[in-house]
Each structure stands twice: as C-alpha cells, then as structure tokens.
PDB file of N, CA and C in Angstrom:
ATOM      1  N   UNK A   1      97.484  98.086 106.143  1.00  0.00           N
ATOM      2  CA  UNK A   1      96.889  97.388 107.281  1.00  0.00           C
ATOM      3  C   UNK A   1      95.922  96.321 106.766  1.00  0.00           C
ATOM      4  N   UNK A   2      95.541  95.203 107.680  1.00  0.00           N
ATOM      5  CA  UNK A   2      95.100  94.430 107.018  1.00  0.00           C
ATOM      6  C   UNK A   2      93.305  95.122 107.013  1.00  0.00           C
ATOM      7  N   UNK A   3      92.636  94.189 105.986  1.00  0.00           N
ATOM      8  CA  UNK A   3      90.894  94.565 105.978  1.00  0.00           C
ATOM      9  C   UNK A   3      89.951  93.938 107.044  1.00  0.00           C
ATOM     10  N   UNK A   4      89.864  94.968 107.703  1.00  0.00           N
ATOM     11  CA  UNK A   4      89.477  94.351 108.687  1.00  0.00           C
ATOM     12  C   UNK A   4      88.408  95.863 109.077  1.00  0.00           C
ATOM     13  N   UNK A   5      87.878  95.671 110.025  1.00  0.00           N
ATOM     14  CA  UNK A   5      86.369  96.638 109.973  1.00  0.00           C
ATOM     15  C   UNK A   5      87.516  97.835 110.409  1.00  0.00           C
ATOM     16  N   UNK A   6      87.194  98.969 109.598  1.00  0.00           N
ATOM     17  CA  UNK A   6      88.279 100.540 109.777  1.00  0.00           C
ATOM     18  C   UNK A   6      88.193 100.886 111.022  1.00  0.00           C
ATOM     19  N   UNK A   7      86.639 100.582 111.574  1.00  0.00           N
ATOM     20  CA  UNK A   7      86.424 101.560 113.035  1.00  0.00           C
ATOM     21  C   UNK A   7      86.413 100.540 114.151  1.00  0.00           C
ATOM     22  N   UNK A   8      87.180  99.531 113.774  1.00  0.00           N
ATOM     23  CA  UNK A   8      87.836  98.374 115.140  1.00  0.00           C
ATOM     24  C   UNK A   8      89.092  98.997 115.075  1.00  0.00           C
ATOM     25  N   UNK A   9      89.671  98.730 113.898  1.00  0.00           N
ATOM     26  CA  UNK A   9      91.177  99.608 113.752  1.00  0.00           C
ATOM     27  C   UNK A   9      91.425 100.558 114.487  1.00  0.00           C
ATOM     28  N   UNK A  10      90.633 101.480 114.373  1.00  0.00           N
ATOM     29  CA  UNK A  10      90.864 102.946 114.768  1.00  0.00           C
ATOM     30  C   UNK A  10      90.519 102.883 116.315  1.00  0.00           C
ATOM     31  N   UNK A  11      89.534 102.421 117.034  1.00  0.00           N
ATOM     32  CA  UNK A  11      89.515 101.895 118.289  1.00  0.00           C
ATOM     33  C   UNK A  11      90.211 101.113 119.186  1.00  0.00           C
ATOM     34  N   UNK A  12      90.924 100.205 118.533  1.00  0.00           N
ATOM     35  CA  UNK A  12      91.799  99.275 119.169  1.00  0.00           C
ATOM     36  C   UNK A  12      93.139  98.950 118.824  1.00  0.00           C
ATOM     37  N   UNK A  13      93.493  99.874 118.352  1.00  0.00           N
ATOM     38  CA  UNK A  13      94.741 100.137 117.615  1.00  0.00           C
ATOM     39  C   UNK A  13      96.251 100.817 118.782  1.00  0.00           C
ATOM     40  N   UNK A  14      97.034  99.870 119.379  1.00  0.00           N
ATOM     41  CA  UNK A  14      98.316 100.498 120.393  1.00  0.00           C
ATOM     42  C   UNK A  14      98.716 100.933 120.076  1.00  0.00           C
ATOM     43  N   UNK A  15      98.597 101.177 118.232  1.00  0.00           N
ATOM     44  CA  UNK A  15      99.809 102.311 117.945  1.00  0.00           C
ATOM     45  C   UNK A  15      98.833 103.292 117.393  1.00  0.00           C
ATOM     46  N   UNK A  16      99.316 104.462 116.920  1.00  0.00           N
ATOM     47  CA  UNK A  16      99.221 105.576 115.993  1.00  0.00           C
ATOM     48  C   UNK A  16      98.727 104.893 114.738  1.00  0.00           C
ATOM     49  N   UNK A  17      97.388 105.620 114.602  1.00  0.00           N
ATOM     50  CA  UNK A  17      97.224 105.269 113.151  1.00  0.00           C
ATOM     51  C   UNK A  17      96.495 106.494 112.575  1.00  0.00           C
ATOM     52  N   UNK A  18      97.228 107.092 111.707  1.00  0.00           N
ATOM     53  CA  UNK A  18      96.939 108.253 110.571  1.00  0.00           C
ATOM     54  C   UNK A  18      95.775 107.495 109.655  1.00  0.00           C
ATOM     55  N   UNK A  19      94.784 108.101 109.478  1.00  0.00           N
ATOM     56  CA  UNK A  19      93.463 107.906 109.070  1.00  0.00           C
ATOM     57  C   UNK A  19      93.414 108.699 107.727  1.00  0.00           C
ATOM     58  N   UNK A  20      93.383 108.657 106.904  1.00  0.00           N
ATOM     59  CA  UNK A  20      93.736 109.033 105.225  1.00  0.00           C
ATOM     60  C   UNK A  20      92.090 109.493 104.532  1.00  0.00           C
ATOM     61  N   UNK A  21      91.559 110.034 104.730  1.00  0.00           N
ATOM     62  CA  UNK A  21      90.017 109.983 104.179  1.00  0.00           C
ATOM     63  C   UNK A  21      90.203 110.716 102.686  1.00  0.00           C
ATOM     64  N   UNK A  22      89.748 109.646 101.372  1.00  0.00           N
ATOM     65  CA  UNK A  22      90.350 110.292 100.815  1.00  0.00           C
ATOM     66  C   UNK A  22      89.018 109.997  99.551  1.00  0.00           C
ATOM     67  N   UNK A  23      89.334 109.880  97.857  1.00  0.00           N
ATOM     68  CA  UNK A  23      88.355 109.197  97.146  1.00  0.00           C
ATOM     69  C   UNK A  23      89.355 109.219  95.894  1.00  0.00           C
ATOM     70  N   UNK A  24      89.177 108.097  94.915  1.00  0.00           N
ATOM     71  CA  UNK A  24      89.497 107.911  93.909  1.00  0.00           C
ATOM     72  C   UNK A  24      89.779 109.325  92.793  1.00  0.00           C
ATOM     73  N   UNK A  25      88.892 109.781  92.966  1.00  0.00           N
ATOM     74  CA  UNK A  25      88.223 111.327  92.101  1.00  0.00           C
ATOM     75  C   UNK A  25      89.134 112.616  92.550  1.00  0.00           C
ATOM     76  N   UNK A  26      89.542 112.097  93.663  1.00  0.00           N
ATOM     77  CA  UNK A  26      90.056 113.226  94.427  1.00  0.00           C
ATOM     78  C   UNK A  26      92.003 114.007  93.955  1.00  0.00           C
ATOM     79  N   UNK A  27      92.473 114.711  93.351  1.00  0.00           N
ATOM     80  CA  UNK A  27      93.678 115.134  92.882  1.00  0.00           C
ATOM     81  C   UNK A  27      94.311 115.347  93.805  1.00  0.00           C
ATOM     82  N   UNK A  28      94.025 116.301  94.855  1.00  0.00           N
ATOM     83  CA  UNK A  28      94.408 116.684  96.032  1.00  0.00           C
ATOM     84  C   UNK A  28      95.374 114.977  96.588  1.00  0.00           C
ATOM     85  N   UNK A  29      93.907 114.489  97.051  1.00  0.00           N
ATOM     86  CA  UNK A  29      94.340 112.942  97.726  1.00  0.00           C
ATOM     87  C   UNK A  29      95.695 112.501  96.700  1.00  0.00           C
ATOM     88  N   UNK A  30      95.769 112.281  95.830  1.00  0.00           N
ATOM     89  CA  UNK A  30      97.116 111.691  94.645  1.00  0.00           C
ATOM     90  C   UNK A  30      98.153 112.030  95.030  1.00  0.00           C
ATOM     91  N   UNK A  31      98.110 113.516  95.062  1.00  0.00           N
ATOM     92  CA  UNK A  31      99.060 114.517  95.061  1.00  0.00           C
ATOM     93  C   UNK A  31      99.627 114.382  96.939  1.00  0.00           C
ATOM     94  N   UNK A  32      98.997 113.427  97.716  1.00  0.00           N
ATOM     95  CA  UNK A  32      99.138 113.702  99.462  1.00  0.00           C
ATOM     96  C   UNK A  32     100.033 111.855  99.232  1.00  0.00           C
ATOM     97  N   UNK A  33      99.215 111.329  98.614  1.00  0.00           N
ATOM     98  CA  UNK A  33      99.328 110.360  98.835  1.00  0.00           C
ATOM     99  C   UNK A  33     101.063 109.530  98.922  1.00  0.00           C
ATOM    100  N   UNK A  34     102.050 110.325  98.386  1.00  0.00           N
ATOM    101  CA  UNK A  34     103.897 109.968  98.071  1.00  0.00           C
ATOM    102  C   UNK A  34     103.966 111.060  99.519  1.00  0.00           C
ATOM    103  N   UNK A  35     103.594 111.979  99.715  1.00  0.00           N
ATOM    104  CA  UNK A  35     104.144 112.715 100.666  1.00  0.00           C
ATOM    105  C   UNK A  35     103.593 111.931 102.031  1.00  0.00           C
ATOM    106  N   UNK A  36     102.720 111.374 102.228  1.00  0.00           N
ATOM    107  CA  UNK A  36     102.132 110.523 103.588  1.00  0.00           C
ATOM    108  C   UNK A  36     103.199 109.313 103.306  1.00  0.00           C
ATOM    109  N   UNK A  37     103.422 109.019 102.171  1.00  0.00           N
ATOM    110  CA  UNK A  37     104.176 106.835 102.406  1.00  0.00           C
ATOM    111  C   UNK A  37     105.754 107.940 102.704  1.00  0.00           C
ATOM    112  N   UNK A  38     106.291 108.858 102.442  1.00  0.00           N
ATOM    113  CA  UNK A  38     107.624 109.052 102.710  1.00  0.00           C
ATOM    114  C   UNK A  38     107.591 109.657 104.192  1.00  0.00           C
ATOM    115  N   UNK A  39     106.900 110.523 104.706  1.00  0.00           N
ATOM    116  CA  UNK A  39     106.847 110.550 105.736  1.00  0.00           C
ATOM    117  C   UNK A  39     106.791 109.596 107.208  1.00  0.00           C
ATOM    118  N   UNK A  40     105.668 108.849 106.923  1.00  0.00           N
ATOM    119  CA  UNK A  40     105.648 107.543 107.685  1.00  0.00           C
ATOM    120  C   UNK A  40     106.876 106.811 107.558  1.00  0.00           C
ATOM    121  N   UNK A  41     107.479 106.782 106.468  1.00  0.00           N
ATOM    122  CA  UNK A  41     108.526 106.039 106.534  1.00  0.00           C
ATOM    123  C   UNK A  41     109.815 106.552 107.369  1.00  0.00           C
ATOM    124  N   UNK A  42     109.597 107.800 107.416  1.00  0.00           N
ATOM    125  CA  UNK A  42     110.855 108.598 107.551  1.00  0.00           C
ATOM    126  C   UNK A  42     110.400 108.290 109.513  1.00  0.00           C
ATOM    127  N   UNK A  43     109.421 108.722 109.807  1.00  0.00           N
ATOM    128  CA  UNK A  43     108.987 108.703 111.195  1.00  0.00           C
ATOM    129  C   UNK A  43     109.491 106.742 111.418  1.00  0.00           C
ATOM    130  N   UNK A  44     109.787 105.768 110.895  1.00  0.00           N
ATOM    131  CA  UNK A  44     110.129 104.377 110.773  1.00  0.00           C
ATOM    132  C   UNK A  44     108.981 103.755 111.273  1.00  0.00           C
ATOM    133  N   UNK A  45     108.143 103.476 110.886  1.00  0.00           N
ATOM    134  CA  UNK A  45     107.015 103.098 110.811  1.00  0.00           C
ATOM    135  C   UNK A  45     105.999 103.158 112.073  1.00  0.00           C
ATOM    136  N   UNK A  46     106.409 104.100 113.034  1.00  0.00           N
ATOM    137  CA  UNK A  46     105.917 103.739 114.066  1.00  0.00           C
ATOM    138  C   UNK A  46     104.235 104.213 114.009  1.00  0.00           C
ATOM    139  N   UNK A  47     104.141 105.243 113.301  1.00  0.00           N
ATOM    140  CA  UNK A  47     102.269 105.062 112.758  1.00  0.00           C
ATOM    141  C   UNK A  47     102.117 104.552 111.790  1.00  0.00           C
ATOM    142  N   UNK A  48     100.634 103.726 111.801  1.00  0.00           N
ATOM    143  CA  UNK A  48     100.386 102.966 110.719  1.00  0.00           C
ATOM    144  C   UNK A  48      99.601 104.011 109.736  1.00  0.00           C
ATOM    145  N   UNK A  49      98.977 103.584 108.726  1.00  0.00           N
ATOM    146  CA  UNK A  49      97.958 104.342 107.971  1.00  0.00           C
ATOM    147  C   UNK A  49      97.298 103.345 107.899  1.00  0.00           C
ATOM    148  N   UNK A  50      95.703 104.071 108.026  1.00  0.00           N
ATOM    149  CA  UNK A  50      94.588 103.597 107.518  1.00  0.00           C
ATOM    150  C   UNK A  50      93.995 104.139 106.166  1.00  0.00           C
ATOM    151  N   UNK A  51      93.783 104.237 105.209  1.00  0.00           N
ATOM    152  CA  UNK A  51      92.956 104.796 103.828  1.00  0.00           C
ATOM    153  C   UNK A  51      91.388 104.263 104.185  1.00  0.00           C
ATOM    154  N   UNK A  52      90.587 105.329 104.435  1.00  0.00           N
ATOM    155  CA  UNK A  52      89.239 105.128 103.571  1.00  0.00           C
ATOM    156  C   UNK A  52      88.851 105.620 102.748  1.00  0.00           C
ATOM    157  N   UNK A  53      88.137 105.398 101.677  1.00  0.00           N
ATOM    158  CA  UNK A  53      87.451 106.173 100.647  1.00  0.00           C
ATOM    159  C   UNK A  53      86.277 106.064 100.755  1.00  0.00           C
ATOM    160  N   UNK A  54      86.122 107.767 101.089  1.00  0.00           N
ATOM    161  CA  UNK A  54      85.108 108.443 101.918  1.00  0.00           C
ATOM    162  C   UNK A  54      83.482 107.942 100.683  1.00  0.00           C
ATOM    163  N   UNK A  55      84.135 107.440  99.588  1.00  0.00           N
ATOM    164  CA  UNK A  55      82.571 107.392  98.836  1.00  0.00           C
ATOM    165  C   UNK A  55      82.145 105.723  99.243  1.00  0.00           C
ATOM    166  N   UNK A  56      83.619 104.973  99.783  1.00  0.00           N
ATOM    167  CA  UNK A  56      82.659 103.273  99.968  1.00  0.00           C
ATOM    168  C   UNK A  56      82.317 103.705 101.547  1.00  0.00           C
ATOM    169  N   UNK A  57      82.784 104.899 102.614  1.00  0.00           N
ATOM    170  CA  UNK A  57      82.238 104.478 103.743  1.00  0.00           C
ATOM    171  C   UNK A  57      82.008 105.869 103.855  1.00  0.00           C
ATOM    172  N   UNK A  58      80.832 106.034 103.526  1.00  0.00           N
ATOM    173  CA  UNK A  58      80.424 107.319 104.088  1.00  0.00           C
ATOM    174  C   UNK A  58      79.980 107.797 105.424  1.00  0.00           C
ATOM    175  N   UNK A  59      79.355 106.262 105.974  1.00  0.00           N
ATOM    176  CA  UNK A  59      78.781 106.872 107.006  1.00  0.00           C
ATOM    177  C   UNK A  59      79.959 106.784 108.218  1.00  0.00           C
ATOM    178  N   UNK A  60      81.122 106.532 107.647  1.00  0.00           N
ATOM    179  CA  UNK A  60      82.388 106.806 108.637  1.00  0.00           C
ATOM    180  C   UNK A  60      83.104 108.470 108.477  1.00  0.00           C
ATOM    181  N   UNK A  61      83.015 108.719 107.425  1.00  0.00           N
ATOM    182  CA  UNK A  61      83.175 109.991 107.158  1.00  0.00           C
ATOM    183  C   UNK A  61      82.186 110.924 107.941  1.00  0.00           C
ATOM    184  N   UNK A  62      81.007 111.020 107.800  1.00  0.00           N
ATOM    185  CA  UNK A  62      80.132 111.949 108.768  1.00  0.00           C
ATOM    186  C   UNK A  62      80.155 111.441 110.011  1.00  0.00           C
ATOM    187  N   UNK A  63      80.871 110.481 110.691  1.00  0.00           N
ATOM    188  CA  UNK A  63      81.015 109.844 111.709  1.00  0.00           C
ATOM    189  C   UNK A  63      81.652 110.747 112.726  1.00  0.00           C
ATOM    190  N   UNK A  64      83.028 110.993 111.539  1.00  0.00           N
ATOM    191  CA  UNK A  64      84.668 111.592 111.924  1.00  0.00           C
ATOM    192  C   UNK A  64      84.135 113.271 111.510  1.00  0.00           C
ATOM    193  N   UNK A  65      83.114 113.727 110.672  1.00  0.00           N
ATOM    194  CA  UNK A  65      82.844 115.064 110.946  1.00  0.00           C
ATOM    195  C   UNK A  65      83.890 115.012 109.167  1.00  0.00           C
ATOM    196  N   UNK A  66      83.995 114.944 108.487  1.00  0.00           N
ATOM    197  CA  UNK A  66      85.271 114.804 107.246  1.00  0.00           C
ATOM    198  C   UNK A  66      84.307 115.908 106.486  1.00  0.00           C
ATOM    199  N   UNK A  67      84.308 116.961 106.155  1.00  0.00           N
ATOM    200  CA  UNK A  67      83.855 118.071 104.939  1.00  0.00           C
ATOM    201  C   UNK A  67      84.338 117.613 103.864  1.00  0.00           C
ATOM    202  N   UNK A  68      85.479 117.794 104.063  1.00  0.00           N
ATOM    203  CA  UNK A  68      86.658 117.805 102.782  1.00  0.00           C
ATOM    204  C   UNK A  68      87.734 117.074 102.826  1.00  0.00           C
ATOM    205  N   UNK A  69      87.986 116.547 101.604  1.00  0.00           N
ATOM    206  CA  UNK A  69      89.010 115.406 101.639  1.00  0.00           C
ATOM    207  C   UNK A  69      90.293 116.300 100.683  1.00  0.00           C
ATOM    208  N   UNK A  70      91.845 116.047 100.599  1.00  0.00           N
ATOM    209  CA  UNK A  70      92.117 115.104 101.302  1.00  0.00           C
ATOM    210  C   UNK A  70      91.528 115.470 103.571  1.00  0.00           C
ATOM    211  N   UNK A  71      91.646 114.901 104.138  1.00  0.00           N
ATOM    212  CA  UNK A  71      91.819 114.667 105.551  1.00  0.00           C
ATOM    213  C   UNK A  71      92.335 114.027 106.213  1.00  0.00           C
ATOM    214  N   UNK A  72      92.727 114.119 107.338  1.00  0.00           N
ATOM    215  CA  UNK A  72      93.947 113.588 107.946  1.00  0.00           C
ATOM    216  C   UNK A  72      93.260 113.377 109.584  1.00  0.00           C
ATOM    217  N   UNK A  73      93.267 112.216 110.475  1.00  0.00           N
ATOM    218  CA  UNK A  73      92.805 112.333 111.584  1.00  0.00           C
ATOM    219  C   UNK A  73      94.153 111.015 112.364  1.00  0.00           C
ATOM    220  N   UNK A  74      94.192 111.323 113.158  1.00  0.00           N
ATOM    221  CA  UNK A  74      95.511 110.562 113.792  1.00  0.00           C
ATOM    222  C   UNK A  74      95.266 110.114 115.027  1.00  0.00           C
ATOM    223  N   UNK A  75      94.448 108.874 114.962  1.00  0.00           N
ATOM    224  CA  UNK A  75      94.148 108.261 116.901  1.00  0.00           C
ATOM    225  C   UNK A  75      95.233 107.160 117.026  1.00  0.00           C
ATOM    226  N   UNK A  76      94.583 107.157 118.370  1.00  0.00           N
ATOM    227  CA  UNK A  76      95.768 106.127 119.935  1.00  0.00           C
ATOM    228  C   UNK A  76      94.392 105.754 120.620  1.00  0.00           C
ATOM    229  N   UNK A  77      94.147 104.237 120.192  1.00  0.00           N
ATOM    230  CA  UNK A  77      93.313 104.025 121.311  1.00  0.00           C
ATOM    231  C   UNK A  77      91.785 104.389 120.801  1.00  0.00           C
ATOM    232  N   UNK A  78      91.652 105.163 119.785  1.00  0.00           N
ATOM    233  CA  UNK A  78      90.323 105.828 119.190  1.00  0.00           C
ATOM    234  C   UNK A  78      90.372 106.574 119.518  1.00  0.00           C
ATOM    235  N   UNK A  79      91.315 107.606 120.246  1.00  0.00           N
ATOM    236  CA  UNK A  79      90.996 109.094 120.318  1.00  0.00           C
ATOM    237  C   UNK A  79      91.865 109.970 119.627  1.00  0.00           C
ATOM    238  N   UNK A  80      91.050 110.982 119.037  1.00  0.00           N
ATOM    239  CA  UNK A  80      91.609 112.000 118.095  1.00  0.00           C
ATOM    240  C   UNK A  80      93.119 112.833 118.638  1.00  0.00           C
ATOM    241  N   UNK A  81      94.035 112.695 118.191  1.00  0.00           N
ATOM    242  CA  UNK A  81      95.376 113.329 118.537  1.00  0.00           C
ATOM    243  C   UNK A  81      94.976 114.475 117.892  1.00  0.00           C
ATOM    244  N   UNK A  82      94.814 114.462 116.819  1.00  0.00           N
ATOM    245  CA  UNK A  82      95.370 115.607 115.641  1.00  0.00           C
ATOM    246  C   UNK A  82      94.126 115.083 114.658  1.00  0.00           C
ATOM    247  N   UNK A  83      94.123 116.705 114.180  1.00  0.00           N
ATOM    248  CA  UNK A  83      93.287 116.282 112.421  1.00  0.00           C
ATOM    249  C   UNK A  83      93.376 117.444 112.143  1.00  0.00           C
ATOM    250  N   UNK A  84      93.449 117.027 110.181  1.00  0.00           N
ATOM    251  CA  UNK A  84      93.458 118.686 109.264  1.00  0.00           C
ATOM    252  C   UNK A  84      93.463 117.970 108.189  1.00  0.00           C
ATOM    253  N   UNK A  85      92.711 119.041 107.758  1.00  0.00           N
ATOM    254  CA  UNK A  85      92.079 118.964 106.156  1.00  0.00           C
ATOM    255  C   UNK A  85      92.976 119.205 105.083  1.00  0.00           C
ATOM    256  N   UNK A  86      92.637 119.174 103.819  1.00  0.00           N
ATOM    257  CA  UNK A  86      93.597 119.731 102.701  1.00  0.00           C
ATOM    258  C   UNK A  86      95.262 118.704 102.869  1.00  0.00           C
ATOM    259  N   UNK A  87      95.968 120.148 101.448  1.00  0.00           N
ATOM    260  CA  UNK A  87      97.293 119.207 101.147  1.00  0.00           C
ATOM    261  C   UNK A  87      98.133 120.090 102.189  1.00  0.00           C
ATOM    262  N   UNK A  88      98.916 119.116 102.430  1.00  0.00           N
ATOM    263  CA  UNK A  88     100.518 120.008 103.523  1.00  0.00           C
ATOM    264  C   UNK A  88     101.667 120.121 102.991  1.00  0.00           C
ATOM    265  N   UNK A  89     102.150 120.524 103.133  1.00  0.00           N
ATOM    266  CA  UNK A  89     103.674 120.169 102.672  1.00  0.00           C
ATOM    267  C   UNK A  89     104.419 118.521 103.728  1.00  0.00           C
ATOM    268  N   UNK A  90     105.663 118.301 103.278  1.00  0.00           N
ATOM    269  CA  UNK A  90     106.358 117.451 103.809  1.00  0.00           C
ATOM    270  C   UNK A  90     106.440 117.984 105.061  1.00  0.00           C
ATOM    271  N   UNK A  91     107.288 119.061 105.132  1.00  0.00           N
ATOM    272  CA  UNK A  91     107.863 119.290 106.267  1.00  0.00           C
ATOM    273  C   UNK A  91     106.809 119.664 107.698  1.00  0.00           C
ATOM    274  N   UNK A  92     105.541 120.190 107.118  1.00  0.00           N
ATOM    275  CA  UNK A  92     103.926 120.415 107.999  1.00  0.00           C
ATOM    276  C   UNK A  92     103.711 119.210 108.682  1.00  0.00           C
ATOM    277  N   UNK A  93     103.688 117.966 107.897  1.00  0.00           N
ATOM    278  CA  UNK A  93     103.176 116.756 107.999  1.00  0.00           C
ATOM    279  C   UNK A  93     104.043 116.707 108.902  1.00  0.00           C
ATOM    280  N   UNK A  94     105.180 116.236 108.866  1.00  0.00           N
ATOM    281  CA  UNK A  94     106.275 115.316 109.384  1.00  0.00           C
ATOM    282  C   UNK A  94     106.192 115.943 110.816  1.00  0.00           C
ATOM    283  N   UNK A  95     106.582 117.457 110.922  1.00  0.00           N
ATOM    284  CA  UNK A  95     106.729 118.132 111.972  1.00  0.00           C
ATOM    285  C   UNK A  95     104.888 118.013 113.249  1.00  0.00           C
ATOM    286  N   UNK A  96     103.728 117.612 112.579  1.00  0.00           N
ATOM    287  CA  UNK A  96     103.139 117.461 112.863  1.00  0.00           C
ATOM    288  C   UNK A  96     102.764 116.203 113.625  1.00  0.00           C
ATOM    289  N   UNK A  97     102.909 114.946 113.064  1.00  0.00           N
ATOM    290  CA  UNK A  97     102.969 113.679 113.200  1.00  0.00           C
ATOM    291  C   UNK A  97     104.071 113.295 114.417  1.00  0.00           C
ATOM    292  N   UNK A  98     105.326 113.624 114.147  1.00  0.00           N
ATOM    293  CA  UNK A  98     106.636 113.681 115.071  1.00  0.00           C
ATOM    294  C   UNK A  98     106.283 114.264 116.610  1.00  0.00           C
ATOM    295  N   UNK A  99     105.237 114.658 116.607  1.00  0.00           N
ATOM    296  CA  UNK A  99     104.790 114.982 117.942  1.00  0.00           C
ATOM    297  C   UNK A  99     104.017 113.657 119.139  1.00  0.00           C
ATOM    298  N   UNK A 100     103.721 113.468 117.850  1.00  0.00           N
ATOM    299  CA  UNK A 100     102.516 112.094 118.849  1.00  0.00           C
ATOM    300  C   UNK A 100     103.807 110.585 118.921  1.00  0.00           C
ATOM    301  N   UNK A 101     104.390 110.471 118.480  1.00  0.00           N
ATOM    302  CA  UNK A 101     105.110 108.925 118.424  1.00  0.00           C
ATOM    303  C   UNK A 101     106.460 109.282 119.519  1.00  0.00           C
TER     304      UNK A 101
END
C-alpha cells in the first residue's frame, strides 16, 4: 500500500485491510510473513495488507491494544472485523480471512 499515514488507511479504507503488526527482530513475524502474501493472494487480492513495525509506531500499537507481535487485526471502514495474535497456520488464516470478503 502506498505511505501514507497507517491510521488514515485503516479508517478510510473500502476494502479489507489486514493490519500486520510486526518488528524487524521478530522470527515469528518472518516465519507469518510467505504465509500472509500467499494467502491474500489466494483470497485474489481483495484485502489489502498494511505492515507496521510496532518499534517505528508504537503509539499505534498501544492504540490497537497489540501485546504481542506477530498480530493480526483486519478493518472495513476502521472497524475491527477480526484480530489474533501469534503464528497460524495457512489453512487458520485463509479460513479466517475468507469470512469477511
């Protein structure tokens, strides 16, 4: 998505956008990160992703309530569809996501 302020995105956004809270440092996040681009893809792009890294915007992270990264939060409009913490499998994700689009 383009750079543009995350929490206009996430507010004014017509489509689905999966919110990625994640950090450089983070293994978990690496390890999410091929299973989120194949999924989205597989769903055909109809949610976008957003990535923040929760250490350049923190005060968006305690914003969204984020403990633990990886995290996952999924708005329409700015409101929370879905959110969960930690790694998933493919099939968690997909079957999860496939609900809202």
């Amino acid at each position: 998505m383009a750079k543009k302020n995350p929490k206009e995105l996430i507010q004014k956004s017509q489509d689905a956008v999966l919110v990625d809270f994640y950090a450089d440092w983070c293994g978990p996040c690496q390890t999410m990160d091929p299973i989120i681009a194949e999924v989205l893809d597989e769903l055909g792009g109809k949610i976008k992703l957003l990535k923040i890294n929760v250490d350049k915007h923190p005060q968006l992270a305690q914003q969204f309530a984020v403990r633990s990264i990886p995290h996952y939060a999924l708005f329409k409009r700015g409101k929370i569809l879905w959110r969960k913490g930690g790694i998933m499998t493919k099939k968690d994700l997909h079957q999860s996501l496939k609900a809202f689009y």
